[in-house]
Structures are given as C-alpha cells and as structure tokens.
C-alpha atoms as a PDB file:
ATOM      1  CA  UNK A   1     145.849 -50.432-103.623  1.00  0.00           C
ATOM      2  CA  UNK A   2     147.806 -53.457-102.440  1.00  0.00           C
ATOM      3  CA  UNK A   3     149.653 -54.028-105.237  1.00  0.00           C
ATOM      4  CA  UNK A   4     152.088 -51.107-104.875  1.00  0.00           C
ATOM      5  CA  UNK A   5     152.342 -51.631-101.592  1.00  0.00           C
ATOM      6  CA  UNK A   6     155.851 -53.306 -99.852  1.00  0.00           C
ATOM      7  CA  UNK A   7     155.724 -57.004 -98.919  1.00  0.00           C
ATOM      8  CA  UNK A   8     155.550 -55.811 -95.204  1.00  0.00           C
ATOM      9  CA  UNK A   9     152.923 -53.179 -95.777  1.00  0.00           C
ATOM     10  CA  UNK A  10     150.968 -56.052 -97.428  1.00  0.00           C
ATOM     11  CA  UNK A  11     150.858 -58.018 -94.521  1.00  0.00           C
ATOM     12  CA  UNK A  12     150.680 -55.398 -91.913  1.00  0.00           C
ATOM     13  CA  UNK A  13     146.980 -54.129 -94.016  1.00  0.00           C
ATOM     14  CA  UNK A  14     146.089 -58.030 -93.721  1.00  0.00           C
ATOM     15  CA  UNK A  15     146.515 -57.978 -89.942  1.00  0.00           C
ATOM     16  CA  UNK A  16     144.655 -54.832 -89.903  1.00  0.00           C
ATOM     17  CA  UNK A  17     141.625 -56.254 -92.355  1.00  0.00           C
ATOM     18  CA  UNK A  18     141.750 -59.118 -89.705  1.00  0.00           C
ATOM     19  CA  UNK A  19     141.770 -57.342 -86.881  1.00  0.00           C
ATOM     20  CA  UNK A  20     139.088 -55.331 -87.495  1.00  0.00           C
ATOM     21  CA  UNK A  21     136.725 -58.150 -88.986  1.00  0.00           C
ATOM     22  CA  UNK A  22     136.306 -59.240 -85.160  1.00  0.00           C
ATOM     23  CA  UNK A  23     137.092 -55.828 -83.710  1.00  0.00           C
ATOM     24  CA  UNK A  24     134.187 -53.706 -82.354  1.00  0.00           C
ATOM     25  CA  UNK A  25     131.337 -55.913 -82.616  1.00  0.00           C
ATOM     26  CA  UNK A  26     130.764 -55.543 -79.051  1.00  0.00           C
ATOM     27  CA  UNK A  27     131.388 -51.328 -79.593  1.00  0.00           C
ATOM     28  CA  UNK A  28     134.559 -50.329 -79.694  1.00  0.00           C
ATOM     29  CA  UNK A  29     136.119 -50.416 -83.116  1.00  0.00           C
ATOM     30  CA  UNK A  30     139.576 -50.017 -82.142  1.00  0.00           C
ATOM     31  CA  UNK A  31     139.676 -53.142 -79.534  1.00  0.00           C
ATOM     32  CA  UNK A  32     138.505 -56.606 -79.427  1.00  0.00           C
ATOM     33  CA  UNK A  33     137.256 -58.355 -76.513  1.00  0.00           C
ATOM     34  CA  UNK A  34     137.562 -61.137 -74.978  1.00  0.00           C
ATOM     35  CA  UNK A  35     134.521 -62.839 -77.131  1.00  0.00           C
ATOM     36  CA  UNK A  36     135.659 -61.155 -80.159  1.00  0.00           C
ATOM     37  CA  UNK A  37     139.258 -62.343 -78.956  1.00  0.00           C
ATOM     38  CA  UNK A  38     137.098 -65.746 -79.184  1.00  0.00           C
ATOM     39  CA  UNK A  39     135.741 -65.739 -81.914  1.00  0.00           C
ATOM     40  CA  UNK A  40     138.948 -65.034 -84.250  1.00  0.00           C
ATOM     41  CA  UNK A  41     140.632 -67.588 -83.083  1.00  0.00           C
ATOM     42  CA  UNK A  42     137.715 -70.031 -83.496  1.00  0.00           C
ATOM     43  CA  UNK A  43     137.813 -69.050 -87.006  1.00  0.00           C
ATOM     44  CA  UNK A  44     141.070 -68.076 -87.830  1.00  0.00           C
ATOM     45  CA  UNK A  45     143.161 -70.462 -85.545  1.00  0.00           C
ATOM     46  CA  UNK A  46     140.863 -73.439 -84.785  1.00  0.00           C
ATOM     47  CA  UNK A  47     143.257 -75.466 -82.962  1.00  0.00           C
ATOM     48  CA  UNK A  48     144.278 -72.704 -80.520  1.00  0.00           C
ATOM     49  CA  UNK A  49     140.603 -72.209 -79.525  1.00  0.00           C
ATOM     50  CA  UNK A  50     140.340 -73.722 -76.321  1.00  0.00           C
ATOM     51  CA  UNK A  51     138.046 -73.747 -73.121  1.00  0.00           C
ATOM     52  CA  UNK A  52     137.120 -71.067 -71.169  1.00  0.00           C
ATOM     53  CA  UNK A  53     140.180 -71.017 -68.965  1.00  0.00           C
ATOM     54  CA  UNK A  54     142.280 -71.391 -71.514  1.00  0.00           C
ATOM     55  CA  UNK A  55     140.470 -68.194 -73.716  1.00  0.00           C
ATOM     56  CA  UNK A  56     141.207 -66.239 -70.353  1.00  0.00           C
ATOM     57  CA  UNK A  57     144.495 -66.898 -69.998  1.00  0.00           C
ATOM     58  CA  UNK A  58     145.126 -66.141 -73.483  1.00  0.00           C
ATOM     59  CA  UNK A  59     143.216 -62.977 -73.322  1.00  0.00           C
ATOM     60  CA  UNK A  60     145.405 -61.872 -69.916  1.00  0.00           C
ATOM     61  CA  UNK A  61     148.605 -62.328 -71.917  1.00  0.00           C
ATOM     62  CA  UNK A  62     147.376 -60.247 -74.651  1.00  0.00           C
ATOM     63  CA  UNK A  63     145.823 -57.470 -73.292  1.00  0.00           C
ATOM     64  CA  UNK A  64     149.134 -55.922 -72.385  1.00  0.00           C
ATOM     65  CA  UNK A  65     147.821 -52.374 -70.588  1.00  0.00           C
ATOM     66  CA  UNK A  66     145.393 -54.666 -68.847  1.00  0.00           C
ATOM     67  CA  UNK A  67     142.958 -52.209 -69.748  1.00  0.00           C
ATOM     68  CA  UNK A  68     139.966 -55.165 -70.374  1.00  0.00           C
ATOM     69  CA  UNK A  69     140.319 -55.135 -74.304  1.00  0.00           C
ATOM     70  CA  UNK A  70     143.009 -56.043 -76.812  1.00  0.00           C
ATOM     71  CA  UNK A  71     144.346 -53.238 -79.233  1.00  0.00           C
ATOM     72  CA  UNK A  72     145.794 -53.131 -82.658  1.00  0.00           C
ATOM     73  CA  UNK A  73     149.521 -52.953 -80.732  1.00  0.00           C
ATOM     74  CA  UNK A  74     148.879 -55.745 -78.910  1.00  0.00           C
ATOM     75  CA  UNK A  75     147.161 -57.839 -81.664  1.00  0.00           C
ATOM     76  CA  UNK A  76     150.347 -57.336 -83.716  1.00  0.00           C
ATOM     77  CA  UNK A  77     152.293 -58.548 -80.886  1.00  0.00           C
ATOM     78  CA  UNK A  78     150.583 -61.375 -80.710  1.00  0.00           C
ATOM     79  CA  UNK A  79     150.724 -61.908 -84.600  1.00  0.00           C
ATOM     80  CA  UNK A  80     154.303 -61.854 -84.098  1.00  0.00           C
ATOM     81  CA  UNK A  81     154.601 -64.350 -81.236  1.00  0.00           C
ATOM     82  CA  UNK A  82     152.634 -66.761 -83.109  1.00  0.00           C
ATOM     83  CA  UNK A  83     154.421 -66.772 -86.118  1.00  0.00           C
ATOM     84  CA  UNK A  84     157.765 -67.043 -83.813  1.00  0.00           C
ATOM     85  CA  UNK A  85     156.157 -69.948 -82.144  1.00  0.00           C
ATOM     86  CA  UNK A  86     155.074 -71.100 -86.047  1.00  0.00           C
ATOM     87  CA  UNK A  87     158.899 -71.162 -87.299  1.00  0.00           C
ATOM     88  CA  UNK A  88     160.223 -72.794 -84.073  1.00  0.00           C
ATOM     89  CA  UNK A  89     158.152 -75.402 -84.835  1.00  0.00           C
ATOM     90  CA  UNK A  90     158.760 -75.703 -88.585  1.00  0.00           C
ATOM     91  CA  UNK A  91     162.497 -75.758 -87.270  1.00  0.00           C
ATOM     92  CA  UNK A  92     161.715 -78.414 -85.247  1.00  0.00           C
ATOM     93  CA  UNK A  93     160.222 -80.360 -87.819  1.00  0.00           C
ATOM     94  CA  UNK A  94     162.688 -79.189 -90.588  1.00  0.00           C
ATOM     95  CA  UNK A  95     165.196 -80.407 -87.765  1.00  0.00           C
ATOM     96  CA  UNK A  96     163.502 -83.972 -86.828  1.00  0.00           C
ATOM     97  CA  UNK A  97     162.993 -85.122 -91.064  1.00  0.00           C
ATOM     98  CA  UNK A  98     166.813 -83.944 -91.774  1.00  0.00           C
ATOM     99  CA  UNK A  99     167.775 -86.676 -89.115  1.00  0.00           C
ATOM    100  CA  UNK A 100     165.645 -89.162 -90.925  1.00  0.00           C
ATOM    101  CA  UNK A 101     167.203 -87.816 -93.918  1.00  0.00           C
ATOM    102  CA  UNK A 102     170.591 -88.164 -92.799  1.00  0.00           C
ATOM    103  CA  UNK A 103     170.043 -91.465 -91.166  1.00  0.00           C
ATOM    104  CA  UNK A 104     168.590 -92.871 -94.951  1.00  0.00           C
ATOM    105  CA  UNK A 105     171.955 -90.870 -96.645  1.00  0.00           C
ATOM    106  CA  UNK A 106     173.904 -92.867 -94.347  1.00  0.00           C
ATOM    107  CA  UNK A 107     172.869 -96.190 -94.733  1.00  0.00           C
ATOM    108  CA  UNK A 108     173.326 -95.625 -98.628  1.00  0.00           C
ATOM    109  CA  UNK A 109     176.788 -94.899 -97.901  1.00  0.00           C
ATOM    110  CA  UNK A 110     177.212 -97.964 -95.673  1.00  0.00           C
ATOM    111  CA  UNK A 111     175.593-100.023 -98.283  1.00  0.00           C
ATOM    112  CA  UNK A 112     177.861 -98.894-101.118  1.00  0.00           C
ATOM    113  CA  UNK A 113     181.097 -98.765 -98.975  1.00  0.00           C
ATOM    114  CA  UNK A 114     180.285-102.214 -97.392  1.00  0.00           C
ATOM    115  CA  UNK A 115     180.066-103.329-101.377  1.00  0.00           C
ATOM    116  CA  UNK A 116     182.603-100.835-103.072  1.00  0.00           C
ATOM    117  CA  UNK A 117     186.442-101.696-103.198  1.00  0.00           C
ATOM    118  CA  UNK A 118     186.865-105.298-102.768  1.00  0.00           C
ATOM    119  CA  UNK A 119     188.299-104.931-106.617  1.00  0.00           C
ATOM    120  CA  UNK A 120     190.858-102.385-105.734  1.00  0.00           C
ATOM    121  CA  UNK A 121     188.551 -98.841-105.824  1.00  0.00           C
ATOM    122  CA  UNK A 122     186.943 -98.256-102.708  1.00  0.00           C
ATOM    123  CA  UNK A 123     185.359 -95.180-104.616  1.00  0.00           C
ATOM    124  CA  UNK A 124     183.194 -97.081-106.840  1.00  0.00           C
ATOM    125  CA  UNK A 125     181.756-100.207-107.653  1.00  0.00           C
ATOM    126  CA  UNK A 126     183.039-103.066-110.389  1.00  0.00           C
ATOM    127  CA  UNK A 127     180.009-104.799-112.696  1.00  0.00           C
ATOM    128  CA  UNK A 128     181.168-107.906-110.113  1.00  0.00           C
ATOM    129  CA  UNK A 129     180.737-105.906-106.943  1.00  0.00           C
ATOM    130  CA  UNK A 130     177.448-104.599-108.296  1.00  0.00           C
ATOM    131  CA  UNK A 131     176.520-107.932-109.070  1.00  0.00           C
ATOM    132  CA  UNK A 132     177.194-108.863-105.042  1.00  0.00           C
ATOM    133  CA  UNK A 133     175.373-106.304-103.686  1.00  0.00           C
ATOM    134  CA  UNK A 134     172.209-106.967-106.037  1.00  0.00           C
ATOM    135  CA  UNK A 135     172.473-110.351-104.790  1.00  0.00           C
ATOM    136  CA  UNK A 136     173.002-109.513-101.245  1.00  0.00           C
ATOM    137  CA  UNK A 137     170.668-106.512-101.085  1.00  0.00           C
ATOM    138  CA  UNK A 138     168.070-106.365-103.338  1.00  0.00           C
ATOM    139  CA  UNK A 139     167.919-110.238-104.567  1.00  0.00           C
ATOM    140  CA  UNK A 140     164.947-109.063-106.869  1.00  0.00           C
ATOM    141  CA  UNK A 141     167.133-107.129-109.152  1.00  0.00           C
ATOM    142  CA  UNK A 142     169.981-110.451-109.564  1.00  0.00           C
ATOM    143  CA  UNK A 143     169.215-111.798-113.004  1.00  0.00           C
ATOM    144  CA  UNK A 144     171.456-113.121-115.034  1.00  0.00           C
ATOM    145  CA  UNK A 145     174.344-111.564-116.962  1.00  0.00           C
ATOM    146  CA  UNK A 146     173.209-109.710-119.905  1.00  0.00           C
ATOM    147  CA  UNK A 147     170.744-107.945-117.276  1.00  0.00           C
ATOM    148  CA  UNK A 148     173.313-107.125-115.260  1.00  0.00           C
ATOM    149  CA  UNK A 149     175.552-105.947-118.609  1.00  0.00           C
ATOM    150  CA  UNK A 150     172.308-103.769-119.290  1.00  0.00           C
ATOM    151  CA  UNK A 151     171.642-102.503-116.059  1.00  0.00           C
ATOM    152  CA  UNK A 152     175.380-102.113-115.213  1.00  0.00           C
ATOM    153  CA  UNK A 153     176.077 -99.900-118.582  1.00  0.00           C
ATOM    154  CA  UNK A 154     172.415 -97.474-117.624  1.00  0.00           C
ATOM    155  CA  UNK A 155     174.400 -96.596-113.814  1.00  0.00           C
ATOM    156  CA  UNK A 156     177.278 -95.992-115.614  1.00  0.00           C
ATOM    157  CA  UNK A 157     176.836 -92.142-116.443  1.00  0.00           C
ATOM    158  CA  UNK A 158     180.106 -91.139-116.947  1.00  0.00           C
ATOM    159  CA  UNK A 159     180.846 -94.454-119.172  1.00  0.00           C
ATOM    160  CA  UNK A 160     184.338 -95.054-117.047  1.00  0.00           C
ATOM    161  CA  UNK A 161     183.377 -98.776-116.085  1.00  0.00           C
ATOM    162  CA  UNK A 162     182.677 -98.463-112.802  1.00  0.00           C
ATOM    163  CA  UNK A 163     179.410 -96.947-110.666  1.00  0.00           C
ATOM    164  CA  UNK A 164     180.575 -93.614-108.576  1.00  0.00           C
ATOM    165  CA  UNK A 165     179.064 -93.337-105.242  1.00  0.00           C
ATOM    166  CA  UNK A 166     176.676 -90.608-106.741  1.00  0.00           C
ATOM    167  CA  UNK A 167     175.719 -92.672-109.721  1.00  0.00           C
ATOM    168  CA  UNK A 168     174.822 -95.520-107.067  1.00  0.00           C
ATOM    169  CA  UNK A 169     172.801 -92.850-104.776  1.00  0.00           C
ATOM    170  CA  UNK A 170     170.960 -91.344-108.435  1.00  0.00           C
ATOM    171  CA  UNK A 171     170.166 -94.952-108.901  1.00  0.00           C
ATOM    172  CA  UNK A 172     169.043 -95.071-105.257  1.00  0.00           C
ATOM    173  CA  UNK A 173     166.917 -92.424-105.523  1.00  0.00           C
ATOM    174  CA  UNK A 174     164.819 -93.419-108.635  1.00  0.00           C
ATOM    175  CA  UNK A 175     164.653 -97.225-107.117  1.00  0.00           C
ATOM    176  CA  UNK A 176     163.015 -95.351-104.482  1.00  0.00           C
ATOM    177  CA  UNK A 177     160.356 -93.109-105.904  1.00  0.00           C
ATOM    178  CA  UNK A 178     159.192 -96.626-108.564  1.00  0.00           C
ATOM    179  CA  UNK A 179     158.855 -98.103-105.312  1.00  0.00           C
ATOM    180  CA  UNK A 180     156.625 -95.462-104.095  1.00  0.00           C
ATOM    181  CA  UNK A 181     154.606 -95.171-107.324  1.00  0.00           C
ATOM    182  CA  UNK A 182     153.409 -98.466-106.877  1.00  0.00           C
END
C-alpha cells in the first residue's frame, strides 16, 4: 500500500501508525493523553522525556482546544514543530562546522600565499618555494633533492612546473586524511 503512495502521504501514514501506537490505551482511540503523551516520547524521543513538570508543560502546549487530550491535528502540529526545531538545529550545526571549515580553508591559503611568489608567480609555487615551505612547515617531509624532484613532479598535475593553489590544497587534503588513517 505504501509504495504507491506520495513521499508526503508516506510520512503523513507514519505519523498516523505512530500516533495511534500510543493513542487510546487509556480509551479513546482518537486522542492520547497525557501518559500516553508520556510514554511516546519516552520511546520515541528519549531525550525530550523529562520530569513531571516538564511532561505537563509539554502536554499544555499541545493540547491546543485544551480539551484534556491531544488529537491527531495537534499531534501533527507538534510533528511539525519538532522537525522545525530539528533543522534549526542542523543549521546551526551545518553553520558552526562551515566556520571551522572556512577557518582550516583559510589557513591553507595563508600557508601557500605566505610561500607562493617569492620566484615571480604569486599563483603558484616553484620546486624551490616548495622546498621552503616543506622545510618551514612540515620539516618531516624535507629530504633531500631527488625526494623533492619526486614529490615535486606527483603535485604537479597539470605538468606546467609549478604547484597551482588547488594542486597544493588536493595535496593538502590527502596529507590530511594519511594523517587521520593512522
């Protein structure tokens, strides 16, 4: 049956099936009270399952007609406020790693440009500028010339003599995840 159904329709019959897993226990099948209420979030949402107070306050916002019980209406509601209050917070998050990210992206620049042009190019770096900020920067990685030769020649994609900013990040990047691996 769900499998012609729309995307929307899909997840409206999963709220229902939800709903009306806790709904009714107590009697009425078309509400849930407030230790039904209880009891789905204990086991659906465990961390918003709080102390009594907290359960009643809940409850109050819910039960919109005030009418002791929360309806199908006013579960939906809910469902929607929650996964409202769900993408805020994965835009918050989302938001809070891109400025990490950024911050990283920008350092790489910094590195490179602080590096890149004392030969003339500012756009890319010379086997000998390479060879400074190896030394500099990552003193592990200065060996001696025919390493450098090598090394220089595998950042060199585009085979032009000289490492483009995006070569250098490429470079960056796979430093980055061998340094995680290990």
């Amino acid at each position: 049956m769900m499998a012609n159904m729309a995307l929307i329709e899909k997840q409206l019959q999963l709220l229902k099936t939800t709903f009306d897993k806790y709904a009714g226990k107590d009697a009425d099948k078309g509400s849930m009270s407030k230790a039904e209420l209880a009891d789905l979030l204990r086991e659906e949402f465990p961390g918003m399952a709080g102390d009594k107070q907290q359960l009643d306050a809940f409850f109050a916002g819910l039960d919109g007609d005030k009418d002791g019980k929360v309806s199908f209406p006013e579960f939906v509601q809910f469902a929607a406020t929650l996964l409202l209050m769900l993408t805020a917070q994965i835009l918050k998050n989302l938001k809070a790693n891109m400025g990490m990210l950024e911050k990283q992206l920008k350092l790489l620049k910094t590195t490179f440009d602080k590096y890149a042009g004392k030969d003339g190019d500012k756009d890319s770096l010379s086997k000998a500028e390479l060879a400074d900020l190896f030394h500099v920067e990552i003193p592990e990685m200065d060996g001696d010339k025919q390493q450098l030769d090598q090394f220089f020649a595998s950042l060199d994609g585009d085979k032009d003599g000289k490492v483009s900013f995006p070569e250098f990040a490429q470079f960056a990047a796979t430093l980055m995840m061998l340094y995680n691996a290990f």
